[in-house]
PDB file of N, CA and C in Angstrom:
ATOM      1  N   UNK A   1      10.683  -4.781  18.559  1.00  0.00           N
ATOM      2  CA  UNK A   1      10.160  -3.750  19.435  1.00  0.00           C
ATOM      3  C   UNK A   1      11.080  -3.587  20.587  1.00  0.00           C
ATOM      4  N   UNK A   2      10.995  -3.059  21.515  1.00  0.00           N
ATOM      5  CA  UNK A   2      11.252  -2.055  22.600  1.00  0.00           C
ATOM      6  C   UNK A   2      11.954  -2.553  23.697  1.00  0.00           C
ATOM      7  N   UNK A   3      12.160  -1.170  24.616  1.00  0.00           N
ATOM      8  CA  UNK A   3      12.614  -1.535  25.759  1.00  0.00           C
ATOM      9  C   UNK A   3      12.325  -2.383  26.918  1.00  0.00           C
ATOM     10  N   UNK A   4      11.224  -2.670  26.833  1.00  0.00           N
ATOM     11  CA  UNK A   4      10.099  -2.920  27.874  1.00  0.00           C
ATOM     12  C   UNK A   4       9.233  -2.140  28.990  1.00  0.00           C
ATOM     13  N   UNK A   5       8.209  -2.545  29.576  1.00  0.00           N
ATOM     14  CA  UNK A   5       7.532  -1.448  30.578  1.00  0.00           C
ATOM     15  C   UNK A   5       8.142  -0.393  31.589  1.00  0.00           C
ATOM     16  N   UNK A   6       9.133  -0.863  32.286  1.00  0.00           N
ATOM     17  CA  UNK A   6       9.657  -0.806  33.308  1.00  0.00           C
ATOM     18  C   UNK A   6      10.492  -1.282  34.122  1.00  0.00           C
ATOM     19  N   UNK A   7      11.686  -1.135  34.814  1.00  0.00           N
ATOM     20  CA  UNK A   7      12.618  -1.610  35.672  1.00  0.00           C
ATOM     21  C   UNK A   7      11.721  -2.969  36.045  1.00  0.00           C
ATOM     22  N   UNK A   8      12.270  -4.514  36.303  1.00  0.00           N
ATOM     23  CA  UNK A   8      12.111  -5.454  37.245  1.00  0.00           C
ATOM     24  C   UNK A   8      10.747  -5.985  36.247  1.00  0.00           C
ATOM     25  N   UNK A   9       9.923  -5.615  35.064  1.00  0.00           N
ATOM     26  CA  UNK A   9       8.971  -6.054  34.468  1.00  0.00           C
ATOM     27  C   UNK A   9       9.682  -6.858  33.317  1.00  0.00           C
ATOM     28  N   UNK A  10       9.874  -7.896  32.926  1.00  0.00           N
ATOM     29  CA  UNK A  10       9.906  -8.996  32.148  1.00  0.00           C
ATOM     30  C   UNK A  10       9.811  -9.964  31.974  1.00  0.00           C
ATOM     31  N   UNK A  11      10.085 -11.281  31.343  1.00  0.00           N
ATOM     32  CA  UNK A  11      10.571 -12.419  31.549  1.00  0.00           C
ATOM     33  C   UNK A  11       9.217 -13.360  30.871  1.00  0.00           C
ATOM     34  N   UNK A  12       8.849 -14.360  31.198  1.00  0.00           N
ATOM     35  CA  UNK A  12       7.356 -14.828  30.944  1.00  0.00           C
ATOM     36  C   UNK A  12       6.136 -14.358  30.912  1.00  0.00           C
ATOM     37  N   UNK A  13       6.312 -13.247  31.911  1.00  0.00           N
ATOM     38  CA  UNK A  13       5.055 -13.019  32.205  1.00  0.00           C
ATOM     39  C   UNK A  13       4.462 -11.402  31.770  1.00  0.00           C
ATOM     40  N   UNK A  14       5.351 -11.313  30.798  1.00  0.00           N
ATOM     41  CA  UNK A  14       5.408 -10.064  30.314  1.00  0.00           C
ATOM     42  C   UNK A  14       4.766 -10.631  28.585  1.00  0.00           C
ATOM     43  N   UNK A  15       3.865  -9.967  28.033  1.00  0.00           N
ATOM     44  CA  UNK A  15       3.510 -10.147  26.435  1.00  0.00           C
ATOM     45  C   UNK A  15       4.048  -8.952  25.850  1.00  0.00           C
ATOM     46  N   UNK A  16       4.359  -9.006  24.782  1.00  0.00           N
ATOM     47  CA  UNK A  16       4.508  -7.663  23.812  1.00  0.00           C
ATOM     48  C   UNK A  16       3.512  -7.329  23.431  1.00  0.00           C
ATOM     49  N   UNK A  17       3.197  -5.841  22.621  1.00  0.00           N
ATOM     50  CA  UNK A  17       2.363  -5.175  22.058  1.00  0.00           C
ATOM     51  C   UNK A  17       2.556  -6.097  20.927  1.00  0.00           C
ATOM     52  N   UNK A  18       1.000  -6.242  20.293  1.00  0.00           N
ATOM     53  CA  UNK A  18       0.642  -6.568  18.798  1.00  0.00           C
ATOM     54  C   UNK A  18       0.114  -5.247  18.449  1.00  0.00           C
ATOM     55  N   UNK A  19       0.876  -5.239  16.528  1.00  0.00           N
ATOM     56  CA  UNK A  19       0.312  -4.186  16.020  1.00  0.00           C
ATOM     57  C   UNK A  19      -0.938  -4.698  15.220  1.00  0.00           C
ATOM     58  N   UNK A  20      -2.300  -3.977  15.286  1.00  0.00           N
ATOM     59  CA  UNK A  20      -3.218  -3.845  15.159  1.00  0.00           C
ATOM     60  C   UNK A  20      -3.009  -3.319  13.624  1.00  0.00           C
ATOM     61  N   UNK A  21      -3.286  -2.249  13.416  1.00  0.00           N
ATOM     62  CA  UNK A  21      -2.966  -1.347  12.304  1.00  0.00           C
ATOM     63  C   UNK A  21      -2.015  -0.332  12.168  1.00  0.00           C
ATOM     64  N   UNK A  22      -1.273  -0.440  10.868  1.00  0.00           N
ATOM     65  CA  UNK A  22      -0.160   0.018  10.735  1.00  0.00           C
ATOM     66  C   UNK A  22      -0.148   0.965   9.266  1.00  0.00           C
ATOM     67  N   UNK A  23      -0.898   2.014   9.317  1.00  0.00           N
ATOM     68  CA  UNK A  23      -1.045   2.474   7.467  1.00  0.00           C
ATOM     69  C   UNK A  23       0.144   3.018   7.453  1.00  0.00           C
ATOM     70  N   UNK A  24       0.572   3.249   6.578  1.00  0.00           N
ATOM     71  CA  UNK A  24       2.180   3.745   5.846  1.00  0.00           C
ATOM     72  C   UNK A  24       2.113   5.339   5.979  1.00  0.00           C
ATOM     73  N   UNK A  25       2.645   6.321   6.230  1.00  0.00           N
ATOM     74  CA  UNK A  25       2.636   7.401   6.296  1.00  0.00           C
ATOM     75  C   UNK A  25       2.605   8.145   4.880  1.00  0.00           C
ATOM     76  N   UNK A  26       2.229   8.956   4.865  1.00  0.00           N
ATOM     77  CA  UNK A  26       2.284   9.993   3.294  1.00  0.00           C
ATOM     78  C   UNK A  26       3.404  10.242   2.950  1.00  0.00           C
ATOM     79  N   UNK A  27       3.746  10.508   1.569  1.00  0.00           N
ATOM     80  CA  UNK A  27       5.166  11.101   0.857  1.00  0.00           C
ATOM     81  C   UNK A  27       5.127  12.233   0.749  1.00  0.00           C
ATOM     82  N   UNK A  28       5.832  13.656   1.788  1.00  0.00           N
ATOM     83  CA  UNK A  28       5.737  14.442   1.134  1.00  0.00           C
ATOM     84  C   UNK A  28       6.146  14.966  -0.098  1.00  0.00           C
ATOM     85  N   UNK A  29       5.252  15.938  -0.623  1.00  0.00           N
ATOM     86  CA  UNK A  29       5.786  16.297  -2.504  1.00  0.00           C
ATOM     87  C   UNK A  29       7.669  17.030  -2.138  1.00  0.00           C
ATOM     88  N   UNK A  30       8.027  17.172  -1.295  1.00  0.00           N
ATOM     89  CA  UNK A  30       9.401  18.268  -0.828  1.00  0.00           C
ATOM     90  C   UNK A  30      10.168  16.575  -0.972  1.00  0.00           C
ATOM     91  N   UNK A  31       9.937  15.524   0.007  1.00  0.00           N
ATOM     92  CA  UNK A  31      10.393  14.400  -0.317  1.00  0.00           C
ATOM     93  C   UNK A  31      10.834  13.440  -1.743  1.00  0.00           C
ATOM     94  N   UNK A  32       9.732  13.598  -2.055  1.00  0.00           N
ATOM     95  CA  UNK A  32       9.282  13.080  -3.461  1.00  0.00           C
ATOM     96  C   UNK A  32      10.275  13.595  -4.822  1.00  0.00           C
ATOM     97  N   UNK A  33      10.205  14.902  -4.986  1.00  0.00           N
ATOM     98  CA  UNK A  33      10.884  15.892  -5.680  1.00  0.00           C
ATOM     99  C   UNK A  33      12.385  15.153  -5.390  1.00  0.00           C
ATOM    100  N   UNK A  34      13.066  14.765  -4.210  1.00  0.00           N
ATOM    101  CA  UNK A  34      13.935  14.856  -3.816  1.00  0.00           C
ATOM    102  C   UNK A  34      15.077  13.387  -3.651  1.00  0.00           C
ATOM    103  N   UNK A  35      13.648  12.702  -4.191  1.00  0.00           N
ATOM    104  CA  UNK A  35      14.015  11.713  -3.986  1.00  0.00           C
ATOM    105  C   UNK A  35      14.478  10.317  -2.649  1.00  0.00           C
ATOM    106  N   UNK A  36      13.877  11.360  -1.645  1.00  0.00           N
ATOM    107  CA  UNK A  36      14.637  10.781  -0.789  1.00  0.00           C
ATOM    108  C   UNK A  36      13.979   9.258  -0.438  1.00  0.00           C
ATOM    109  N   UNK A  37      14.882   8.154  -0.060  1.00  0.00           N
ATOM    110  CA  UNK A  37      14.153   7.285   0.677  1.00  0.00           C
ATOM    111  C   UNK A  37      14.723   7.184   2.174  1.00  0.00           C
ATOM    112  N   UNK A  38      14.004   5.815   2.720  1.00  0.00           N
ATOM    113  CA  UNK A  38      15.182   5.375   4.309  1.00  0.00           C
ATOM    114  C   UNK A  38      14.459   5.259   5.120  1.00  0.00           C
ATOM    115  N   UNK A  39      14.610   5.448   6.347  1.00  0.00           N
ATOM    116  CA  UNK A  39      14.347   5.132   7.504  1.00  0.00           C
ATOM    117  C   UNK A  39      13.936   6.180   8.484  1.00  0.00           C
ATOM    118  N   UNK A  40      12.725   6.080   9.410  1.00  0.00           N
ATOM    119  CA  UNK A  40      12.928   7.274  10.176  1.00  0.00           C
ATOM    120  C   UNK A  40      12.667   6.020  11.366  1.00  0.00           C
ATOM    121  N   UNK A  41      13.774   6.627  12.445  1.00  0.00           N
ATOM    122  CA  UNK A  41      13.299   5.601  13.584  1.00  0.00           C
ATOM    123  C   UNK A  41      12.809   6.614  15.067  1.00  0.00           C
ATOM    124  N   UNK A  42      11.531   6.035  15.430  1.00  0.00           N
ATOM    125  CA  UNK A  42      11.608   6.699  16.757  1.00  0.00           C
ATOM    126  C   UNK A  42      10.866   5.680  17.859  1.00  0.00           C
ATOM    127  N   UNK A  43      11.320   6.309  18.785  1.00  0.00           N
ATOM    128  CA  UNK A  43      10.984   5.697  20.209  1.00  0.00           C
ATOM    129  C   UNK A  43       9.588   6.663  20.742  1.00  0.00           C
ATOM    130  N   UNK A  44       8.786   5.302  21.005  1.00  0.00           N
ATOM    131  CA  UNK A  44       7.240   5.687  21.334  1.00  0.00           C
ATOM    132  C   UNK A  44       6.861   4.905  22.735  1.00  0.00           C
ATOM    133  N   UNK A  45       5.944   5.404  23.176  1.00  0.00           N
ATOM    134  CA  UNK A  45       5.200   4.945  23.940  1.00  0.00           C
ATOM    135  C   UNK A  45       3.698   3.900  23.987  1.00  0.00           C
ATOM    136  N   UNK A  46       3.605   2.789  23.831  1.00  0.00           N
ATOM    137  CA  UNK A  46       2.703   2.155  23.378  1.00  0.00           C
ATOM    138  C   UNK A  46       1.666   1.924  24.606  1.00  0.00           C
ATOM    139  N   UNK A  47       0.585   2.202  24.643  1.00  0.00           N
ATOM    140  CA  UNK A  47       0.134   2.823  26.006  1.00  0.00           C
ATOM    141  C   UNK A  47      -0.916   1.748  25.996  1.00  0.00           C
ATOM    142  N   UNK A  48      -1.734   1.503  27.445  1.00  0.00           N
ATOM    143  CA  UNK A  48      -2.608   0.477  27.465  1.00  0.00           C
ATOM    144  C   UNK A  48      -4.094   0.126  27.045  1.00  0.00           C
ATOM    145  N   UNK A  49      -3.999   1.314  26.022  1.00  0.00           N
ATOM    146  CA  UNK A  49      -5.287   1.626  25.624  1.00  0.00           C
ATOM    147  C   UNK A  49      -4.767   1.075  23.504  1.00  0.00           C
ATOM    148  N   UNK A  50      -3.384   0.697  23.842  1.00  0.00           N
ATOM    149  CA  UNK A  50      -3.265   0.494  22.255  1.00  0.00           C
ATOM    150  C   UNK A  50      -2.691   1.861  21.541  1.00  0.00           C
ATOM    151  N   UNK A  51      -3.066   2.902  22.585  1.00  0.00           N
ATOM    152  CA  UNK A  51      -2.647   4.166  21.806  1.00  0.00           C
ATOM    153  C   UNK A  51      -1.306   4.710  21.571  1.00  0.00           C
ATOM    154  N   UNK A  52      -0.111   5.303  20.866  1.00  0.00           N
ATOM    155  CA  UNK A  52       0.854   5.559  21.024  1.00  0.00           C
ATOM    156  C   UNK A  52       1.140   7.193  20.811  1.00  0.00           C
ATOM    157  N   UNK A  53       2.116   7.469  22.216  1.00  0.00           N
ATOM    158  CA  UNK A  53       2.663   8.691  22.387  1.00  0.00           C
ATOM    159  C   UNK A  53       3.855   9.008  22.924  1.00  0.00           C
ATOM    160  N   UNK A  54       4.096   9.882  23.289  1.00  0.00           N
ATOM    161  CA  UNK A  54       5.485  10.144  23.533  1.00  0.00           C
ATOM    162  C   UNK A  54       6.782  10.153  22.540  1.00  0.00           C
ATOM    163  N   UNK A  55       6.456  10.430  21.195  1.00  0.00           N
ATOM    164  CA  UNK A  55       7.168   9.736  20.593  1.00  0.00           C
ATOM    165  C   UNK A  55       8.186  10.679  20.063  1.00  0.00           C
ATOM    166  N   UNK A  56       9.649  10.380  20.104  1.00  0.00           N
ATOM    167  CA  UNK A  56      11.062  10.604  19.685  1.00  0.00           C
ATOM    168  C   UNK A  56      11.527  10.455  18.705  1.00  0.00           C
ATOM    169  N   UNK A  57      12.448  11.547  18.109  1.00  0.00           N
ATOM    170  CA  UNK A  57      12.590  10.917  16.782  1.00  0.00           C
ATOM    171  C   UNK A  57      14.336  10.211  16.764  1.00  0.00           C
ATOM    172  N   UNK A  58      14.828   9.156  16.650  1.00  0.00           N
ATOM    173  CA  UNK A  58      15.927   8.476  17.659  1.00  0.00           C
ATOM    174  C   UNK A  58      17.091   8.653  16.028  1.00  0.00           C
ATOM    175  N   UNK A  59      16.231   8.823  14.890  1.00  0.00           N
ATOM    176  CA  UNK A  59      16.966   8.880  13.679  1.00  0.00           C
ATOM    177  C   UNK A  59      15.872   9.392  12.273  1.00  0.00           C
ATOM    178  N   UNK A  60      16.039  10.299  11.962  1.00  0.00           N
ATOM    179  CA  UNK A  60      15.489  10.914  10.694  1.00  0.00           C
ATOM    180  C   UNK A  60      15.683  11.288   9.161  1.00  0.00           C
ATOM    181  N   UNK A  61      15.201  11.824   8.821  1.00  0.00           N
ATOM    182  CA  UNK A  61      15.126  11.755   7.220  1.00  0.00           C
ATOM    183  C   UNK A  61      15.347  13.395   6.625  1.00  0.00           C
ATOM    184  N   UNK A  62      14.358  14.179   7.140  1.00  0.00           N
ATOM    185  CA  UNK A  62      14.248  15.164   6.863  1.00  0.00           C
ATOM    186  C   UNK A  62      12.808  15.000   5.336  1.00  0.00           C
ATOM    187  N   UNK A  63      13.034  16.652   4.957  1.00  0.00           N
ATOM    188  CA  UNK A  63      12.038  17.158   4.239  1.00  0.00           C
ATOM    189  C   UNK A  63      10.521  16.023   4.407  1.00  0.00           C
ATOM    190  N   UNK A  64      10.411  16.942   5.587  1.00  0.00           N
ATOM    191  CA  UNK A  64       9.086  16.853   6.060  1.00  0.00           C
ATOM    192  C   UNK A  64       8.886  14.856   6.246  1.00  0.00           C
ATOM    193  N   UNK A  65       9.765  14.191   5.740  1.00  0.00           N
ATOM    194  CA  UNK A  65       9.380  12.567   6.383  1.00  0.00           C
ATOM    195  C   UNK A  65       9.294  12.543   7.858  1.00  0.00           C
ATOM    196  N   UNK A  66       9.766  13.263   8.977  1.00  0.00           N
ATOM    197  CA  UNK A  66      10.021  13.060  10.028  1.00  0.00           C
ATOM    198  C   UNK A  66       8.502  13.115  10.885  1.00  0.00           C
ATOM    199  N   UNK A  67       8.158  13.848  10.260  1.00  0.00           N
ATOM    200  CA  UNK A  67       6.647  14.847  11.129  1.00  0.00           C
ATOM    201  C   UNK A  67       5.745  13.571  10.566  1.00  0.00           C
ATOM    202  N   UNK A  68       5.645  13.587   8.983  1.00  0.00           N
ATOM    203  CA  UNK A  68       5.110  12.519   8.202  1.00  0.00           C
ATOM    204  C   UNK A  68       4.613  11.287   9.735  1.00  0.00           C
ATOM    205  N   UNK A  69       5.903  10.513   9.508  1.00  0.00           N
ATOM    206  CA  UNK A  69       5.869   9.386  10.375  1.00  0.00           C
ATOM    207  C   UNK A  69       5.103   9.560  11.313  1.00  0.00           C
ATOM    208  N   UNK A  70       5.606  10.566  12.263  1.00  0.00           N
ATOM    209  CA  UNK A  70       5.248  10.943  13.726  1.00  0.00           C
ATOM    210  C   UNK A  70       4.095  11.109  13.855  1.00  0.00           C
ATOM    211  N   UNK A  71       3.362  11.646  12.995  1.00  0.00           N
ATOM    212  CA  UNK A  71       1.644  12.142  12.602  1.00  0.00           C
ATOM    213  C   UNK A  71       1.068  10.760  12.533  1.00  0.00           C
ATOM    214  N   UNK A  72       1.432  10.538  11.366  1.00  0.00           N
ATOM    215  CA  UNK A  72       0.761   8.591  11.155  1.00  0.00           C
ATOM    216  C   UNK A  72       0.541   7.782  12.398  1.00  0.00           C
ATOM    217  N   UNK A  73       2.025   7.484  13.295  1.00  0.00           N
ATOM    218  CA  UNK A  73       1.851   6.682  14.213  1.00  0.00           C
ATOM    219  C   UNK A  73       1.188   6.892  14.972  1.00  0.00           C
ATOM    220  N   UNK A  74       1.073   8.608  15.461  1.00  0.00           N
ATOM    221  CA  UNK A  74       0.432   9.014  17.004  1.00  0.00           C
ATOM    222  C   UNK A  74      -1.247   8.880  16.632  1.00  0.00           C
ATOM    223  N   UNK A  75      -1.237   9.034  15.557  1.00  0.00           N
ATOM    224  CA  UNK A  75      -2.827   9.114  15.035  1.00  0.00           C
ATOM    225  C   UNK A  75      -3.483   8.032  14.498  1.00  0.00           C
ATOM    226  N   UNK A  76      -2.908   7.404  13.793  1.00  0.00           N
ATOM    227  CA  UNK A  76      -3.750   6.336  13.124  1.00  0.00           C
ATOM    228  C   UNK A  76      -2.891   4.692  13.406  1.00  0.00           C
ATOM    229  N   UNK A  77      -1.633   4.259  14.073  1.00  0.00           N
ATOM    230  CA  UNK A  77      -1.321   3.251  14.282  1.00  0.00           C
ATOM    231  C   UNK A  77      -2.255   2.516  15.806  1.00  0.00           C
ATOM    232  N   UNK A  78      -2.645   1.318  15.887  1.00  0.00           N
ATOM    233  CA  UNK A  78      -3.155   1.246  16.992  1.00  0.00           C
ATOM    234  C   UNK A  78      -2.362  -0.677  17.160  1.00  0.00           C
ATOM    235  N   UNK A  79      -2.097  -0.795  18.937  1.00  0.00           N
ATOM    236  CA  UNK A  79      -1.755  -2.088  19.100  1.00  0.00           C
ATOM    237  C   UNK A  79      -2.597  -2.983  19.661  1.00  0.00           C
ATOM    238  N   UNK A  80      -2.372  -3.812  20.010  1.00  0.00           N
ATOM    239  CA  UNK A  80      -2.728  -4.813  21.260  1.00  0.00           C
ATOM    240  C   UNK A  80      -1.691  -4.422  22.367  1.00  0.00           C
ATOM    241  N   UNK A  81      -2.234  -3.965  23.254  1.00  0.00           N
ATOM    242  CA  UNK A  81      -1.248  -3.500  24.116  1.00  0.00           C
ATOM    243  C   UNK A  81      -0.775  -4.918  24.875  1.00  0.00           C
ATOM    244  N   UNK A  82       0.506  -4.644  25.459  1.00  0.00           N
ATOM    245  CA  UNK A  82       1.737  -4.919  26.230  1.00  0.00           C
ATOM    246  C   UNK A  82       0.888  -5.383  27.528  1.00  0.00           C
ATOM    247  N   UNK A  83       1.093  -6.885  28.121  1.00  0.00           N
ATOM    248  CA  UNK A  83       0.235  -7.175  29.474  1.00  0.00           C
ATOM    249  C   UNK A  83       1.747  -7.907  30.303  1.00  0.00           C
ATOM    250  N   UNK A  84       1.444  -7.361  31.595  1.00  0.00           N
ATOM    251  CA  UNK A  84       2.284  -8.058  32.490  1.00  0.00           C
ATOM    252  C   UNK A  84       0.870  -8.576  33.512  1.00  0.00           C
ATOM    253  N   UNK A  85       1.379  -9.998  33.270  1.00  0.00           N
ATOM    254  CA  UNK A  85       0.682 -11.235  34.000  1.00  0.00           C
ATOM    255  C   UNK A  85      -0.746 -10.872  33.574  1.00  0.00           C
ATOM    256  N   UNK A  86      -1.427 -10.592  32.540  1.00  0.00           N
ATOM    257  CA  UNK A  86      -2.847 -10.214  31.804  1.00  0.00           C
ATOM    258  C   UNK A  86      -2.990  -9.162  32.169  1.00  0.00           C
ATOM    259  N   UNK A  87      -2.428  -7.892  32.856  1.00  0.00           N
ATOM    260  CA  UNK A  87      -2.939  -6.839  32.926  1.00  0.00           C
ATOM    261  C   UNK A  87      -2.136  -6.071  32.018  1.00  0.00           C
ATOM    262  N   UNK A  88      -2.816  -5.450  30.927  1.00  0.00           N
ATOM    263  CA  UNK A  88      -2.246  -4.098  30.103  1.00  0.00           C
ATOM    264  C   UNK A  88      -1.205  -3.406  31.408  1.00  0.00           C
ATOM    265  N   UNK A  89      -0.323  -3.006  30.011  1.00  0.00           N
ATOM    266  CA  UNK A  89       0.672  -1.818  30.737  1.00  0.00           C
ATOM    267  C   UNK A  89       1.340  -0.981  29.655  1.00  0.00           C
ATOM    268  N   UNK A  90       1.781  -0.136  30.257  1.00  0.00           N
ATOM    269  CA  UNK A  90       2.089   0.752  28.804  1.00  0.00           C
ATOM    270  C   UNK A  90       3.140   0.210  28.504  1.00  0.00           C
ATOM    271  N   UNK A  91       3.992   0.455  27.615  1.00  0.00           N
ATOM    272  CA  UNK A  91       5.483  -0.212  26.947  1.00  0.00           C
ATOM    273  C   UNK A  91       6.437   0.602  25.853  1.00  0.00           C
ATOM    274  N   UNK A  92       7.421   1.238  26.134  1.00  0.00           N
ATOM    275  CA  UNK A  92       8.257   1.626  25.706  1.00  0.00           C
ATOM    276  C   UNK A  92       8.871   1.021  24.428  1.00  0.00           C
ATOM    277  N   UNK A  93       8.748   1.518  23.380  1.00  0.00           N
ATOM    278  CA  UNK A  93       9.210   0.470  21.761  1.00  0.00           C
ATOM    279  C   UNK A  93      10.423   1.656  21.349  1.00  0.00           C
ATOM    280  N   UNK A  94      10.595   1.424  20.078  1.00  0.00           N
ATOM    281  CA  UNK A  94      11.173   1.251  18.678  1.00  0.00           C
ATOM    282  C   UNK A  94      10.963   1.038  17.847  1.00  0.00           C
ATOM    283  N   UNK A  95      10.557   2.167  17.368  1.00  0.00           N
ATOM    284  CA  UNK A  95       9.443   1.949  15.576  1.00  0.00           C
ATOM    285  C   UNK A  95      10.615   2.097  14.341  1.00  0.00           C
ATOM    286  N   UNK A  96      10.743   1.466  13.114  1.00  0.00           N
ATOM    287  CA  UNK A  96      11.179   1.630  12.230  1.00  0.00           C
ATOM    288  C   UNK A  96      10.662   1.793  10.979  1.00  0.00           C
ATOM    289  N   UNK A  97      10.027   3.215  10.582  1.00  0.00           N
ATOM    290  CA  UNK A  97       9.147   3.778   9.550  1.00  0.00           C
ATOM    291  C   UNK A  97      10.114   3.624   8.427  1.00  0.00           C
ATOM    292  N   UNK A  98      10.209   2.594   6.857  1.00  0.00           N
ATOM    293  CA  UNK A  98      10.422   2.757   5.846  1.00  0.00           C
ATOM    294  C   UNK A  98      10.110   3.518   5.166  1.00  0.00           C
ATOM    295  N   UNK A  99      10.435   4.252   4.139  1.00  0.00           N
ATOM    296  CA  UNK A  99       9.881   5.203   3.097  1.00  0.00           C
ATOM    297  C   UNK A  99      10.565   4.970   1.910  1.00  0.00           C
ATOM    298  N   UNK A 100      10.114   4.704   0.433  1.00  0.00           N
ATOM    299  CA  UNK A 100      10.524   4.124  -0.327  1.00  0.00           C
ATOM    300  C   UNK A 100       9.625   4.254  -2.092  1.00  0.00           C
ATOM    301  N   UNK A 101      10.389   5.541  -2.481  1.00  0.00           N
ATOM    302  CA  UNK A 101       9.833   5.155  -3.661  1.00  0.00           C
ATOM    303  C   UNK A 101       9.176   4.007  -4.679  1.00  0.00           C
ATOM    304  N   UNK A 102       8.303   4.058  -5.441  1.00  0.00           N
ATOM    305  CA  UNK A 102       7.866   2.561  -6.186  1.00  0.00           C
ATOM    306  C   UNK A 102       7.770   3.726  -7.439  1.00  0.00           C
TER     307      UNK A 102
END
């Protein structure tokens, strides 16, 4: 994961986000057809409610995997949010969405 919260926030007393739930995003059929697999990476916001937003796409895929991901995470991924000294704080990550034919 990530950058961290904020300038001067780290060290011990900083926890990372735990991911809670993580469902896999859909294949689109434009994907599928196409074969594509890989990686979509983006930079999110993991907020203190567990919720994630803000999110960037830092490296993509195309035919429709990109949105795919982005939809999944903002909607249905949830964490244990990020605490400096036990208080939640939001936290700046780095998600790395696989996609992968079977």
């Amino acid at each position: 994961m990530g950058d961290g919260p904020g300038p001067g926030l780290g060290g011990r007393d900083l926890k990372l986000p735990e991911a809670i739930s993580q469902p896999r995003p859909n294949y689109t059929e434009e994907a599928r057809k196409a074969r594509a697999e890989g990686m979509v990476v983006l930079q999110v916001m993991i907020r203190k409610n567990g919720t994630v937003d803000g999110i960037r796409v830092l490296r993509g895929l195309a035919y429709g995997l990109d949105e795919s991901a982005i939809h999944t995470v903002a909607s249905k991924w949830r964490f244990r949010p990020a605490t400096y000294r036990g208080i939640p704080v939001d936290f700046q990550a780095v998600i790395e969405v696989t996609f992968r034919l079977f």
